[in-house]
Protein backbone atom coordinates (compact mmCIF):
# COMPACT_ATOMS: atom_id res chain seq x y z
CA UNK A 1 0.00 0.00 0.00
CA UNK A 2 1.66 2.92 -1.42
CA UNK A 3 1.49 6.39 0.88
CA UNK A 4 -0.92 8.02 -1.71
CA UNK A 5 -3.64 4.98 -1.30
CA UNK A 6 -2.96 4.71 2.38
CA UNK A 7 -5.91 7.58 3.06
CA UNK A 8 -8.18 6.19 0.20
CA UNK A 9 -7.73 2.85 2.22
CA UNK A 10 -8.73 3.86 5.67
CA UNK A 11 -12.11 6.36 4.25
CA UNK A 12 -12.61 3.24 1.65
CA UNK A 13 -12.78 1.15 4.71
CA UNK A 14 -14.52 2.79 7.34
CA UNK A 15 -17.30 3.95 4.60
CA UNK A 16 -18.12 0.26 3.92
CA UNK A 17 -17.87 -0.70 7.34
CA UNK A 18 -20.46 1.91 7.90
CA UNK A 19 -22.91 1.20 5.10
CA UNK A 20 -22.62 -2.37 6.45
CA UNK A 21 -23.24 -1.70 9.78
CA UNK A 22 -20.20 -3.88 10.56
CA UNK A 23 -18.33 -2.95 14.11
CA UNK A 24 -15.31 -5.25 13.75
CA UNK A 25 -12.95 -4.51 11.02
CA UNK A 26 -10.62 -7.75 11.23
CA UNK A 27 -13.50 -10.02 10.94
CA UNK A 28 -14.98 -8.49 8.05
CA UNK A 29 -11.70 -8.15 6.59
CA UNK A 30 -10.87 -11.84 7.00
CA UNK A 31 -14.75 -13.01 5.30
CA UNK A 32 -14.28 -9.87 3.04
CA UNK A 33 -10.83 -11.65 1.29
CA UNK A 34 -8.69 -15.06 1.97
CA UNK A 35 -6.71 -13.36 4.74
CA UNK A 36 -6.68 -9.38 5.65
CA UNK A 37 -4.31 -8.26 2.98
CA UNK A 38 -5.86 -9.30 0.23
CA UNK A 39 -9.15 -8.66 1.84
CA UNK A 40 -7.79 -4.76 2.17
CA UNK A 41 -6.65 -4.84 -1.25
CA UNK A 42 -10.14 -5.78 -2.40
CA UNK A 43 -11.83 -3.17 -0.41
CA UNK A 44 -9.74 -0.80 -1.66
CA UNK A 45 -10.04 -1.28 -5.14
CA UNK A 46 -14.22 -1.84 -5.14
CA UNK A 47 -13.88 1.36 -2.94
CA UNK A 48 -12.33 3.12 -5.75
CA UNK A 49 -14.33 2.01 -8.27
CA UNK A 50 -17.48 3.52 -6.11
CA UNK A 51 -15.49 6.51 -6.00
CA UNK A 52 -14.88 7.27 -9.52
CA UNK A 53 -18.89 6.28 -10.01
CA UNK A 54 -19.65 8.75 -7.56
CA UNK A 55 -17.40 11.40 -9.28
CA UNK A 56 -19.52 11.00 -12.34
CA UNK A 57 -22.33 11.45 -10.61
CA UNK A 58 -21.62 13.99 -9.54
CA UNK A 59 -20.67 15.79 -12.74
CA UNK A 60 -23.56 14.52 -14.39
CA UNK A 61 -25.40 16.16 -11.81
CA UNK A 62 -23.79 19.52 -12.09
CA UNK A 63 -24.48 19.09 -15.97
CA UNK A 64 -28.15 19.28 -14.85
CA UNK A 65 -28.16 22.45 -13.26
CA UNK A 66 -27.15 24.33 -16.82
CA UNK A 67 -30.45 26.29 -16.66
CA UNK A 68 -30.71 26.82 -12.93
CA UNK A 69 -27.64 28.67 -13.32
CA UNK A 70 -28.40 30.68 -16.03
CA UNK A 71 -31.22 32.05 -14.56
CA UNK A 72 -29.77 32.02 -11.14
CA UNK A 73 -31.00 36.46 -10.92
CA UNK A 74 -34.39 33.90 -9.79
CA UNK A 75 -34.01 33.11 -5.99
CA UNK A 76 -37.06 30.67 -6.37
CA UNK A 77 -37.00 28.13 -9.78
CA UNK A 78 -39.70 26.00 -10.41
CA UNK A 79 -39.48 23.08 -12.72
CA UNK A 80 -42.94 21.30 -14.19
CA UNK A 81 -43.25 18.05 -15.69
CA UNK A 82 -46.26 15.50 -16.04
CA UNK A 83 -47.00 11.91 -16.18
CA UNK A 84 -50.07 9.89 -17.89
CA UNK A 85 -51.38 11.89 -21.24
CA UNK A 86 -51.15 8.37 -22.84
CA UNK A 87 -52.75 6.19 -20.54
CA UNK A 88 -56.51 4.70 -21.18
CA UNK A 89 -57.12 4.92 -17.39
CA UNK A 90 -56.56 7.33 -14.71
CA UNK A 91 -55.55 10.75 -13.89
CA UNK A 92 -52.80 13.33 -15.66
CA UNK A 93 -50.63 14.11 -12.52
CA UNK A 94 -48.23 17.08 -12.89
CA UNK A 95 -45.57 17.76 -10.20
CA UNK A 96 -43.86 21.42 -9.65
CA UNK A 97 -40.70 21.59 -7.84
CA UNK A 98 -38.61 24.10 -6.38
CA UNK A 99 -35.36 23.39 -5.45
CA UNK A 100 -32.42 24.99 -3.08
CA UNK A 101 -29.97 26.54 -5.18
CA UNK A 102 -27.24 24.28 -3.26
CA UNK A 103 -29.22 20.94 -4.10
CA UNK A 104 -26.77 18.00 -3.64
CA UNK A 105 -29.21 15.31 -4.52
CA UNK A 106 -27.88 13.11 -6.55
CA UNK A 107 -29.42 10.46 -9.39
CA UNK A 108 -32.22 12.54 -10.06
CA UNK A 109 -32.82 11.75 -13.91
CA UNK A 110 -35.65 11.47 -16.59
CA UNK A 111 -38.02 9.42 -14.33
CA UNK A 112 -38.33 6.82 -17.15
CA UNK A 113 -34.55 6.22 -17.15
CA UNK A 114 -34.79 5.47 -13.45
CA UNK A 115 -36.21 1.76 -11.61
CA UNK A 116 -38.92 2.08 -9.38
CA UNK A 117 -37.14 1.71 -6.70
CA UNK A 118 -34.25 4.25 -7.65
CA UNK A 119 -37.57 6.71 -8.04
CA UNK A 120 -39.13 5.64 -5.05
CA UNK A 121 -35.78 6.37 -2.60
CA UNK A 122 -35.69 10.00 -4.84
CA UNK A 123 -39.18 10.48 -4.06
CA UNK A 124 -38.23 10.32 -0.59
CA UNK A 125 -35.66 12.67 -0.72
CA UNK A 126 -36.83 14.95 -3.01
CA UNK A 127 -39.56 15.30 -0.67
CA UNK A 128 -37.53 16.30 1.91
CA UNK A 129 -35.14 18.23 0.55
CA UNK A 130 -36.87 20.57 -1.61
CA UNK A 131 -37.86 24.20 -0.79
CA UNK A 132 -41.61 23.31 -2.08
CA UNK A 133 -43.29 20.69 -3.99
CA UNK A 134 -46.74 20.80 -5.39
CA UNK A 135 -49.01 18.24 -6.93
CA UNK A 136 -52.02 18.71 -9.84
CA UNK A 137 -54.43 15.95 -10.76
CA UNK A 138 -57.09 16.08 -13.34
CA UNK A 139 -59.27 13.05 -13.47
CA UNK A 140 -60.98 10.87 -16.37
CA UNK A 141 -64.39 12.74 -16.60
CA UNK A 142 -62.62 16.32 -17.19
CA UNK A 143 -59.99 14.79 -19.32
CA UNK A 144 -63.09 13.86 -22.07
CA UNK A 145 -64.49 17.43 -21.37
CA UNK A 146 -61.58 18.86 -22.11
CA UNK A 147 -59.28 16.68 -24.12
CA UNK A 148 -55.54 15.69 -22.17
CA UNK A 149 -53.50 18.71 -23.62
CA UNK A 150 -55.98 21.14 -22.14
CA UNK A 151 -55.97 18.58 -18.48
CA UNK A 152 -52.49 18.51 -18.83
CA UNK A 153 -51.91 22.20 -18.18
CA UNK A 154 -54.60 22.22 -15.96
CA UNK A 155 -52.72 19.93 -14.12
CA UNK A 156 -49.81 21.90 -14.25
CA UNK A 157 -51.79 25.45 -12.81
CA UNK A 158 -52.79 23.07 -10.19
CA UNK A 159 -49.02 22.30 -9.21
CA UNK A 160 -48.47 25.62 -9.72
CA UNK A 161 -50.85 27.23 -7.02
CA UNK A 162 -49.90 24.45 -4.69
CA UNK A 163 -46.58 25.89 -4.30
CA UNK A 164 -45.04 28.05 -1.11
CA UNK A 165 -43.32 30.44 -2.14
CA UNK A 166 -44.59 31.08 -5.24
CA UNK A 167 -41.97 30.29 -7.61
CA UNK A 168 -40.53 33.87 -9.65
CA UNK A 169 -39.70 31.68 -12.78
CA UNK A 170 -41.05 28.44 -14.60
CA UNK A 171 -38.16 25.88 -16.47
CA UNK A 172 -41.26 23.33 -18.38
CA UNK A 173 -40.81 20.03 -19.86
CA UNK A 174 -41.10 20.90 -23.63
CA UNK A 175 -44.56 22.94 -23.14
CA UNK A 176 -45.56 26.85 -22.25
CA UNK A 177 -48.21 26.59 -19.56
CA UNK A 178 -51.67 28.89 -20.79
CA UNK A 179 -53.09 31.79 -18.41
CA UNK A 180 -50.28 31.69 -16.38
CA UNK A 181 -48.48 34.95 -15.16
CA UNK A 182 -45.22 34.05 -14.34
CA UNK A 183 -41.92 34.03 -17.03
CA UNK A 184 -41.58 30.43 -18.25
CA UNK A 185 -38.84 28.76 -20.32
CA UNK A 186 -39.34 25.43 -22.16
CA UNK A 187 -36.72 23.31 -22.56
CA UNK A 188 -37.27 20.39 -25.20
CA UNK A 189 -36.68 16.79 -23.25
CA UNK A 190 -36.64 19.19 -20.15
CA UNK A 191 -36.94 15.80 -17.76
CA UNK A 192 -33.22 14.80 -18.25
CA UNK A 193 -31.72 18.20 -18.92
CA UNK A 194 -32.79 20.04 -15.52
CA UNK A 195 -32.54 19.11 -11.79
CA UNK A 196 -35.63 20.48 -11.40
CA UNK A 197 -37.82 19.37 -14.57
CA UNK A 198 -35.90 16.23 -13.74
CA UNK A 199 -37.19 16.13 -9.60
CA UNK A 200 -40.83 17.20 -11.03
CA UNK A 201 -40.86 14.56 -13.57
CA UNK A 202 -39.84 12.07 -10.52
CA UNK A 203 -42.67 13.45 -7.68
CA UNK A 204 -44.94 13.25 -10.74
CA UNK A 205 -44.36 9.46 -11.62
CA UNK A 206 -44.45 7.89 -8.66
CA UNK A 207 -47.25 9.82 -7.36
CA UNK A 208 -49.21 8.11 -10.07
CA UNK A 209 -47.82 4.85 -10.48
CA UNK A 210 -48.76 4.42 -6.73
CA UNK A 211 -52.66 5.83 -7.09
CA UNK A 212 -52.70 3.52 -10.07
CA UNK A 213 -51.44 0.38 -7.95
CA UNK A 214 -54.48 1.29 -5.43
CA UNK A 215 -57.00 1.09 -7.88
CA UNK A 216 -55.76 -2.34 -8.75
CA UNK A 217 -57.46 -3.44 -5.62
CA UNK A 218 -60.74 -1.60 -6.49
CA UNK A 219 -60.88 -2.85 -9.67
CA UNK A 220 -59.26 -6.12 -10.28
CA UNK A 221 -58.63 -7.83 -13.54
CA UNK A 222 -57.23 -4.48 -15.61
CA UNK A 223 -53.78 -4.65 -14.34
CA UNK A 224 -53.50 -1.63 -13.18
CA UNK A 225 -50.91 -2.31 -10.85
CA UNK A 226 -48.28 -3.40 -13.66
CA UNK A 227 -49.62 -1.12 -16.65
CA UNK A 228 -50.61 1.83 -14.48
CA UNK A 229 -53.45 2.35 -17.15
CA UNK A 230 -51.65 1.93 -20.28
CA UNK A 231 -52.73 0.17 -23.02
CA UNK A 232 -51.31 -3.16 -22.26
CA UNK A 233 -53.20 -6.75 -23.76
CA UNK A 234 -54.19 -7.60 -20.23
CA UNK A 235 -55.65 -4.52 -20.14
CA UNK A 236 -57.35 -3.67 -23.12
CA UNK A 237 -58.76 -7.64 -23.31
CA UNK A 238 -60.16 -6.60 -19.91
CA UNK A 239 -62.05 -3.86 -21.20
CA UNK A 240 -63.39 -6.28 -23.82
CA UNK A 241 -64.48 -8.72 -21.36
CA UNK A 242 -65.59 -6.58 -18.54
CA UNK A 243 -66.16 -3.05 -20.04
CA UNK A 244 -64.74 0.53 -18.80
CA UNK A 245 -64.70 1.05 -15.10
CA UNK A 246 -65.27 4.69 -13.68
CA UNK A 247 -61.43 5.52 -14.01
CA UNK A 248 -61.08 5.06 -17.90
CA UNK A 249 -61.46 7.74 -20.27
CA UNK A 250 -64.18 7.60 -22.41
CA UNK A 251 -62.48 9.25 -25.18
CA UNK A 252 -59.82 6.92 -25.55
CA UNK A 253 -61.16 3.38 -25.40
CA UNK A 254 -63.42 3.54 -28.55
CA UNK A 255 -61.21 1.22 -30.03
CA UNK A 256 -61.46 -1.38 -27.32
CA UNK A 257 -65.04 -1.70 -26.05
C-alpha cells in the first residue's frame, strides 16, 4: 500500500464498514478476502471504483443544473413536468418543484430512465429536501371534457398554485403553460436536462404509479398495478371482457369496447 492509497484505504474502509453496519474490522476483513491483505486490497479497489462512479455522478449532476444557473437572478426556480397523457385509465398528474440553489441530490434523472425503486428512494428525498413541492391531478371525466392537452396544463396550474413560495420563474418540460403569469422557459426533453424538470418529472411518476397500484385493488382484472393504465393486452382484453370502469377515459377506449 503505497502512501498516496494509504488515506483512500482507511475512508474506503470505514465507509463500507459503515454502510454495512459492521463494528469489527478484522473479521470483516478476514470473510471480506482469503486473509486481511488481500481482503484490504479488495476493499480498496471496489472502494475506488465507487469513488470514480460517484465522481460522475456527480458531474452529471452539475451538468443538470445548466439552466438553474443561467437564470440564477431567480431566488425561487420552479421546474414542471407531467405523467399519464397516454394512458386509457386514470388521472394526468403534474408535479412542480422548487429546489435549493445548493441541491446536492444526486441520481435525479428522466423518471423513465430510473427503476422504481431508484424513483421511489428519490421520491423520498426529493420530498424532503426541496424548498416546495406541489401536486395537480385532473381526473378521467374532465380529461373527455376537455381533451388531455388542455388537463395537462390544468394539471400543471394546479401544481403551480400548490406551491409556497410562489416560484418567480417556470423551467417546463417541452410545453408553455396557458393563463399563467409568471416568465416560463421550455426546454425540449426538459426531464433529463434540468434538476428540477428532472425532480418534477420524478414526484410526478411515482405519485401516479402508486394511485394507479391502489385502484388495482378496487378494480381487479385491468392490471393496473403493472400497466398503471396503459394500453397493455391484459388490459385492453379486460375492457373487452368486462367493459370501462369509472377511471377510464371515455375518449380513448373507442377502439377497445
Amino acid at each position: 500500500m503505497t502512501h498516496e492509497t494509504k488515506p483512500l484505504a482507511i475512508g474506503a474502509i470505514r465507509q463500507i464498514l459503515e454502510e454495512t453496519k459492521e463494528k469489527d474490522l478484522p473479521d470483516f476483513v478476514l470473510r471480506f478476502g482469503e486473509d486481511s491483505r488481500t481482503g484490504v486490497q479488495k476493499l480498496v479497489a471496489a472502494a475506488g471504483k465507487r469513488y470514480e462512479k460517484l465522481q460522475q455522478e456527480i458531474l452529471r449532476t452539475e451538468t443538470l443544473k445548466k439552466y438553474e444557473k443561467e437564470y440564477d437572478n431567480y431566488t425561487y426556480i420552479c421546474g414542471i413536468d407531467e405523467v399519464g397523457r397516454g394512458p386509457l385509465a386514470g388521472p394526468v398528474v403534474a408535479a412542480a418543484v422548487i429546489l435549493s440553489k445548493d441541491c446536492d441530490i444526486l441520481y435525479i434523472n428522466d423518471s423513465k430512465q430510473l427503476s422504481a425503486k431508484k424513483r421511489e428512494e428519490l421520491y423520498d428525498v426529493i420530498m424532503d429536501k426541496a424548498v416546495s413541492t406541489g401536486i395537480g391531478m385532473v381526473g378521467p371525466e374532465r380529461i373527455d371534457e376537455i381533451n388531455i392537452l388542455q388537463a395537462t396544463y390544468e394539471a400543471m396550474r394546479q401544481a403551480i398554485a400548490a406551491l409556497d413560495p410562489k416560484p418567480q420563474l417556470l423551467l417546463n418540460d417541452a410545453v408553455t403553460i396557458p393563463e399563467v403569469d409568471i416568465p416560463q422557459v421550455p426546454i425540449i426533453k426538459g426531464d433529463a436536462k434540468s434538476i428540477s424538470i428532472g425532480a418534477a418529472s420524478i414526484i410526478a411518476k411515482v405519485t401516479r404509479d402508486r394511485l394507479m397500484v391502489a385502484y388495482e385493488d378496487m378494480y381487479p382484472g385491468y392490471g393496473f398495478a403493472s400497466n398503471k393504465g396503459y394500453g397493455s393486452k391484459q388490459h385492453t382484453d379486460a375492457l373487452k371482457q368486462y367493459g370501462p370502469t369509472p377511471i377510464h377515459r371515455r375518449s380513448f377506449i373507442g377502439h377497445f369496447c
